[in-house]
N, C-alpha and C. Protein backbone atom coordinates (compact mmCIF):
# COMPACT_ATOMS: atom_id res chain seq x y z
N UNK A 1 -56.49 -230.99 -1.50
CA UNK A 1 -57.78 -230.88 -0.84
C UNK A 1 -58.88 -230.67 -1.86
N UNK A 2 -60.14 -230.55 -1.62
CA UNK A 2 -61.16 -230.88 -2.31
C UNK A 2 -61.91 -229.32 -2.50
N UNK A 3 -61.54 -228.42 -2.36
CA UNK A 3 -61.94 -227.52 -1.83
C UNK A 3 -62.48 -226.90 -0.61
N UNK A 4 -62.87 -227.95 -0.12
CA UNK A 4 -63.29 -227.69 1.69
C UNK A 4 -62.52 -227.79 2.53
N UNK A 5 -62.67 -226.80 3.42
CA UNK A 5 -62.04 -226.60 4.96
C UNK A 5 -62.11 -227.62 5.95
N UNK A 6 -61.23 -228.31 6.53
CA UNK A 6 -61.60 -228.88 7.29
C UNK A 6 -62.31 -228.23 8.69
N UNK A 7 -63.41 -229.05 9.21
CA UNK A 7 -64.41 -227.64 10.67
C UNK A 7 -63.39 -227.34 11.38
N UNK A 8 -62.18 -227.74 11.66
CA UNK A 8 -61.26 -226.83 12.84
C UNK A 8 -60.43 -225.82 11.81
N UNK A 9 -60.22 -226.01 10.75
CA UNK A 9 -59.41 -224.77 10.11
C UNK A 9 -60.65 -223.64 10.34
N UNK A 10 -61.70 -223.79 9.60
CA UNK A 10 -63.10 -223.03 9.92
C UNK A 10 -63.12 -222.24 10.79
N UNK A 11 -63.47 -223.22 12.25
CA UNK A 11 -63.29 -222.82 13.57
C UNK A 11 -62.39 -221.83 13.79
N UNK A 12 -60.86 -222.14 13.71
CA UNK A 12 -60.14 -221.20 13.80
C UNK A 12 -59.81 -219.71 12.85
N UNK A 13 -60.35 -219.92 12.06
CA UNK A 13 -60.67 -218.64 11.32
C UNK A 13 -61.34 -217.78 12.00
N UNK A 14 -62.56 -218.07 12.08
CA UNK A 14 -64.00 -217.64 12.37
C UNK A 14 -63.24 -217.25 13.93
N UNK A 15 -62.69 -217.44 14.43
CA UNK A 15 -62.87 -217.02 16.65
C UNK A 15 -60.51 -216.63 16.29
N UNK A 16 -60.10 -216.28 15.15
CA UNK A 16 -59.01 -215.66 15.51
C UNK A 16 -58.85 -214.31 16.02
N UNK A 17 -59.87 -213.40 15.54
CA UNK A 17 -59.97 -212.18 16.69
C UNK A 17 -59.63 -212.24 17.93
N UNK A 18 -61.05 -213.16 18.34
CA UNK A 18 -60.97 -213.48 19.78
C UNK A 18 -59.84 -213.82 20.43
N UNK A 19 -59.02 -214.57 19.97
CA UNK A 19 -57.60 -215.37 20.33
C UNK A 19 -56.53 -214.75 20.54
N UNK A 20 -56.73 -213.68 19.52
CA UNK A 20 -55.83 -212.64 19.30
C UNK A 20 -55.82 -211.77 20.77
N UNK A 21 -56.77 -211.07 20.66
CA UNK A 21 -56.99 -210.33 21.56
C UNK A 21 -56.79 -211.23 23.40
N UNK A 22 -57.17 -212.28 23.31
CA UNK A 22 -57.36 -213.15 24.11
C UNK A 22 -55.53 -213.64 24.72
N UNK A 23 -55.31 -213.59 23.73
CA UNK A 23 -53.69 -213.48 23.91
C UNK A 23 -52.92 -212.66 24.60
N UNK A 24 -53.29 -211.38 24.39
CA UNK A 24 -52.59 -209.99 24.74
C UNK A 24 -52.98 -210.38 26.38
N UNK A 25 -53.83 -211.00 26.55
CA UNK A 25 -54.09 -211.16 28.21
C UNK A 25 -55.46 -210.77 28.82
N UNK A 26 -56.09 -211.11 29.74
CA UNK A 26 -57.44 -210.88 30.09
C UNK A 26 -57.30 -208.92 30.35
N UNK A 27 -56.77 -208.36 30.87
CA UNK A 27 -56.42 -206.82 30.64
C UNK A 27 -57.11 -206.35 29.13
N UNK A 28 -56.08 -206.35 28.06
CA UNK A 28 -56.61 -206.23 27.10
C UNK A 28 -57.80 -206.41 26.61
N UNK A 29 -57.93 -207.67 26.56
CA UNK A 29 -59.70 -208.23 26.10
C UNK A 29 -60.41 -207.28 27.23
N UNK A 30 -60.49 -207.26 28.28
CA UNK A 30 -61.56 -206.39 29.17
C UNK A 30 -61.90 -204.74 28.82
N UNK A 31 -60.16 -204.14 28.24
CA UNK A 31 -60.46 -202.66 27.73
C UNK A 31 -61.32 -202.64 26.68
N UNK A 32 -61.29 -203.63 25.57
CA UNK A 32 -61.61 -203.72 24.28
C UNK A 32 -63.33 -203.98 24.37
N UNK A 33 -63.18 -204.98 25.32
CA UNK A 33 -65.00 -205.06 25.96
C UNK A 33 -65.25 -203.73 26.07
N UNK A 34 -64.81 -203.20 27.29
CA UNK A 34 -65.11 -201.90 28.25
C UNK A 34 -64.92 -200.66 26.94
N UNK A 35 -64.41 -200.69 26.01
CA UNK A 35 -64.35 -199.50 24.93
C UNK A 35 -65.76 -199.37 24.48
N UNK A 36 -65.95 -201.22 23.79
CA UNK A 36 -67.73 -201.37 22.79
C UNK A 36 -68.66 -200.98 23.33
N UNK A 37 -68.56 -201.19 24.44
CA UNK A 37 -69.85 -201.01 25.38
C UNK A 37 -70.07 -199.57 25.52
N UNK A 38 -69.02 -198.48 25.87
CA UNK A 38 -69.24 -197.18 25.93
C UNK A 38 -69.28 -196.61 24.53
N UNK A 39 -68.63 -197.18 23.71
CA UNK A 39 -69.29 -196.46 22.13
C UNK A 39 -70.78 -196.72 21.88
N UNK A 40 -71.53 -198.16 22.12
CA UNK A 40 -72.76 -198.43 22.33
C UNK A 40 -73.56 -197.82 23.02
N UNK A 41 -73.13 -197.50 24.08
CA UNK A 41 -74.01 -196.28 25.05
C UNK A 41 -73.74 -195.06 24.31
N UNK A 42 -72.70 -194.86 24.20
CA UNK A 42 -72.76 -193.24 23.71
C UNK A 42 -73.59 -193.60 22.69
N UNK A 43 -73.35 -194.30 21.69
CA UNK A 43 -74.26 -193.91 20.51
C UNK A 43 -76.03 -194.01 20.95
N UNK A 44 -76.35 -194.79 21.93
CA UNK A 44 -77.76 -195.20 22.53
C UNK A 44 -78.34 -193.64 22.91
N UNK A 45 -77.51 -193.05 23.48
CA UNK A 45 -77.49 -191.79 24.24
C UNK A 45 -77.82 -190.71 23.21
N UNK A 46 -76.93 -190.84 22.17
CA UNK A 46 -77.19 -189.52 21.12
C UNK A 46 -78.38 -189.88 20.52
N UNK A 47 -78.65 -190.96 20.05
CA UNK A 47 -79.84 -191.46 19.45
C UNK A 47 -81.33 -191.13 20.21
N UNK A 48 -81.05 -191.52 21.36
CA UNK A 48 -82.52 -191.03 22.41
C UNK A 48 -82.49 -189.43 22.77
N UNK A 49 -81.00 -188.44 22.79
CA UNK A 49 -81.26 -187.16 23.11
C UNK A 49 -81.55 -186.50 21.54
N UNK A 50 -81.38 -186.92 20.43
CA UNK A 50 -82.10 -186.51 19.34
C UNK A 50 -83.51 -187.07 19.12
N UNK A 51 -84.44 -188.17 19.34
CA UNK A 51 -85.66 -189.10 18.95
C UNK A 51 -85.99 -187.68 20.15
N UNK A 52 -85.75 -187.51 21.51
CA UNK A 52 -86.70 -186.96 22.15
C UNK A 52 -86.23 -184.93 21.62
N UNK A 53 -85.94 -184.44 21.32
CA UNK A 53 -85.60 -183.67 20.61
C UNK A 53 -86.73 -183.29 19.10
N UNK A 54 -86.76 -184.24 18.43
CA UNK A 54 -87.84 -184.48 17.57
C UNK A 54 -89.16 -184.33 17.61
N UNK A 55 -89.27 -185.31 19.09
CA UNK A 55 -90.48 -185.00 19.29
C UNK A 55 -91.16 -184.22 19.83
N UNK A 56 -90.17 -183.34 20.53
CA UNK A 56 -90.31 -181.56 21.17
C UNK A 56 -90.60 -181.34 19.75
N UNK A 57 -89.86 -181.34 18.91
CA UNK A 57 -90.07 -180.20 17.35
C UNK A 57 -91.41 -180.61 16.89
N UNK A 58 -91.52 -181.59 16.72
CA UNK A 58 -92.95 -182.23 15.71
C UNK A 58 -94.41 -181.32 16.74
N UNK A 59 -94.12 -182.16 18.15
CA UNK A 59 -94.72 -181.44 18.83
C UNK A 59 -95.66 -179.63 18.95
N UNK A 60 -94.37 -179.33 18.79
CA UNK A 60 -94.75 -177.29 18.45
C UNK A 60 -94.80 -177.01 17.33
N UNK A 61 -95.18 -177.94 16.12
CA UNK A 61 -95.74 -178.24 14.97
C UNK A 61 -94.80 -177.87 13.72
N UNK A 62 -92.99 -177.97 14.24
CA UNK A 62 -92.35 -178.14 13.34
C UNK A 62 -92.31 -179.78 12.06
N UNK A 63 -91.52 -179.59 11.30
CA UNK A 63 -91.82 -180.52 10.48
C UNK A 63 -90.37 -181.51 10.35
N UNK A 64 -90.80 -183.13 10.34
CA UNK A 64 -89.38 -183.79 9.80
C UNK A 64 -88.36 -183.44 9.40
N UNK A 65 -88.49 -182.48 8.47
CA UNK A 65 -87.43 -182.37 7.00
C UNK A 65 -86.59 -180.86 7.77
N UNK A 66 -87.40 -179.87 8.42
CA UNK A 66 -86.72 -179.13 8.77
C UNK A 66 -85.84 -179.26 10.41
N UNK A 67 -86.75 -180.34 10.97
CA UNK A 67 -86.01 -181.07 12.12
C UNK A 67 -84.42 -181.27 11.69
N UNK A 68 -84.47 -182.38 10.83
CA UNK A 68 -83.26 -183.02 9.98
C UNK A 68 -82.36 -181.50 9.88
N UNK A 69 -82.68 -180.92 9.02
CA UNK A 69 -82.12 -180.10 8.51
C UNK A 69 -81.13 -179.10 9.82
N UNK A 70 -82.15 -178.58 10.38
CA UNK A 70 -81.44 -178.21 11.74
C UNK A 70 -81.01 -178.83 13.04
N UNK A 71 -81.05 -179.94 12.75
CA UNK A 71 -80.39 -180.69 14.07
C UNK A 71 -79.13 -180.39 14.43
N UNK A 72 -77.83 -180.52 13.55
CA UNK A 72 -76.58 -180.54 13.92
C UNK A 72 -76.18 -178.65 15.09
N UNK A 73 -77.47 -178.05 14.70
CA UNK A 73 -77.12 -176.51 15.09
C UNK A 73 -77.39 -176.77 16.51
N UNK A 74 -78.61 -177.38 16.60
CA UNK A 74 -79.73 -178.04 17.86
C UNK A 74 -78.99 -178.44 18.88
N UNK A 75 -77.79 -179.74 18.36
CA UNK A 75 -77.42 -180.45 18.72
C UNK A 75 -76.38 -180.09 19.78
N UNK A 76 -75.19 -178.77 18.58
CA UNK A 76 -74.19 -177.92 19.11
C UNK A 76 -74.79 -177.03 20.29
N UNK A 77 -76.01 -176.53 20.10
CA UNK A 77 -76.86 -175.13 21.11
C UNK A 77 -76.49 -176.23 22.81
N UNK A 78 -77.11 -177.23 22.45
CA UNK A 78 -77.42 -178.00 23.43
C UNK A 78 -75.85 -178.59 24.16
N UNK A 79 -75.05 -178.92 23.67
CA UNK A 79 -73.66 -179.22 23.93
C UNK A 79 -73.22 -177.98 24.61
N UNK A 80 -73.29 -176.22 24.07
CA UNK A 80 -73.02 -175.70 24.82
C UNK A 80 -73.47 -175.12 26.32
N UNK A 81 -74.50 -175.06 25.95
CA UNK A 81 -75.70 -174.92 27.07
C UNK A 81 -74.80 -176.05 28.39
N UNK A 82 -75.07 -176.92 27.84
CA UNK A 82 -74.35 -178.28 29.36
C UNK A 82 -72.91 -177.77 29.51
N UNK A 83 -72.17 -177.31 29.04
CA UNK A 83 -70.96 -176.75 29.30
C UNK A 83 -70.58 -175.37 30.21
N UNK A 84 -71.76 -174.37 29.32
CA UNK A 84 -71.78 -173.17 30.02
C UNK A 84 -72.81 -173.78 31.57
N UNK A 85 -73.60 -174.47 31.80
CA UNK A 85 -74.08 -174.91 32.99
C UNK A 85 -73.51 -176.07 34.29
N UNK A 86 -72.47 -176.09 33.68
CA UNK A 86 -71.70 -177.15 34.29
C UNK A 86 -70.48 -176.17 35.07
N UNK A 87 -70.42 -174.82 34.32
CA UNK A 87 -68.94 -174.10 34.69
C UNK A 87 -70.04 -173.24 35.81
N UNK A 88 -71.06 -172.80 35.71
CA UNK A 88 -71.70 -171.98 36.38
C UNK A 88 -72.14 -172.96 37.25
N UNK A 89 -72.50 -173.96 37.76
CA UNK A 89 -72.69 -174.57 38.73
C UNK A 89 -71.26 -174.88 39.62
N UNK A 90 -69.99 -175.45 38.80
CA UNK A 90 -68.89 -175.13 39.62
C UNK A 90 -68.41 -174.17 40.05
N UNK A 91 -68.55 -172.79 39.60
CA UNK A 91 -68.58 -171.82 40.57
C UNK A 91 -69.21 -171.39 41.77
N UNK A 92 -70.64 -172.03 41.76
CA UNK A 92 -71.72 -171.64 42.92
C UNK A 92 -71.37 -173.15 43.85
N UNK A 93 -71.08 -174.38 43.75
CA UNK A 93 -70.31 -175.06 44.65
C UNK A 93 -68.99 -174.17 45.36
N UNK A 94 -68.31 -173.92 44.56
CA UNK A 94 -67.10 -173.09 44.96
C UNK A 94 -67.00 -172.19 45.72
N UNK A 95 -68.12 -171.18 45.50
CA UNK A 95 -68.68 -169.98 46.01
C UNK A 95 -69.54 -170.24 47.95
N UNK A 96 -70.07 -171.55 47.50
CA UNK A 96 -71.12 -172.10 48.64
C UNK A 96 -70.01 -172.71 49.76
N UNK A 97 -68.90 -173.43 49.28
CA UNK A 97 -68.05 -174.21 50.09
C UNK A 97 -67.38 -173.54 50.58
N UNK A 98 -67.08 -172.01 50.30
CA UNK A 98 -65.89 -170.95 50.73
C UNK A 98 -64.78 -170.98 50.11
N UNK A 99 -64.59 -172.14 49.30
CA UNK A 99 -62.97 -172.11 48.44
C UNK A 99 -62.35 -170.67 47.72
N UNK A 100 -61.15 -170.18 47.96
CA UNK A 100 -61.15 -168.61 47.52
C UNK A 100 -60.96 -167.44 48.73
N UNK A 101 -62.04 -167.89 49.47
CA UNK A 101 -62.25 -166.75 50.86
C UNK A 101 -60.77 -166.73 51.55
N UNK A 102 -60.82 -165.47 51.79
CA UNK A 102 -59.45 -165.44 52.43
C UNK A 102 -60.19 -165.01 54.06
């Protein structure tokens, strides 16, 4: 050969992922869809609950660099907060529905 590929060796290079996966059966390919898409959101998600986060800080006339700096603490405060408010709201459902009452 001449050094060049013929366009279907190409072709099939370039889309063997796809094939691959495409193989395992429409199941597979749909989890592998259905995975990207929720890593894409999640990451969309962390990205907009930190940008609006920021702009609370800049706002009350903190600064970039110390934003940065303390975010990951920010980030954790806030993770627990939805946790400890999530267990205290399932108790007051619990509490409201009678579950427990003897």
């Amino acid at each position: 050969m001449s050094g060049s590929e013929p366009p279907e060796r190409a072709y099939r290079k370039e889309h063997t992922t796809d094939a691959k996966v495409h193989a395992r059966g429409p199941r597979e390919y749909r989890r592998k869809v259905d995975e990207k898409a929720a890593k894409e959101a999640e990451e969309r998600r962390e990205r907009t609950e930190k940008e609006s986060a920021r702009r609370a800080w800049l706002a009350d006339g903190g600064n970039a660099g110390d934003f940065e700096r303390e975010w990951p603490k920010l980030r954790d405060e806030g993770r627990r907060r939805c946790v400890i408010d999530a267990g205290r709201r399932a108790r007051e459902m619990m509490q409201a529905s009678g579950v427990g009452r003897n």
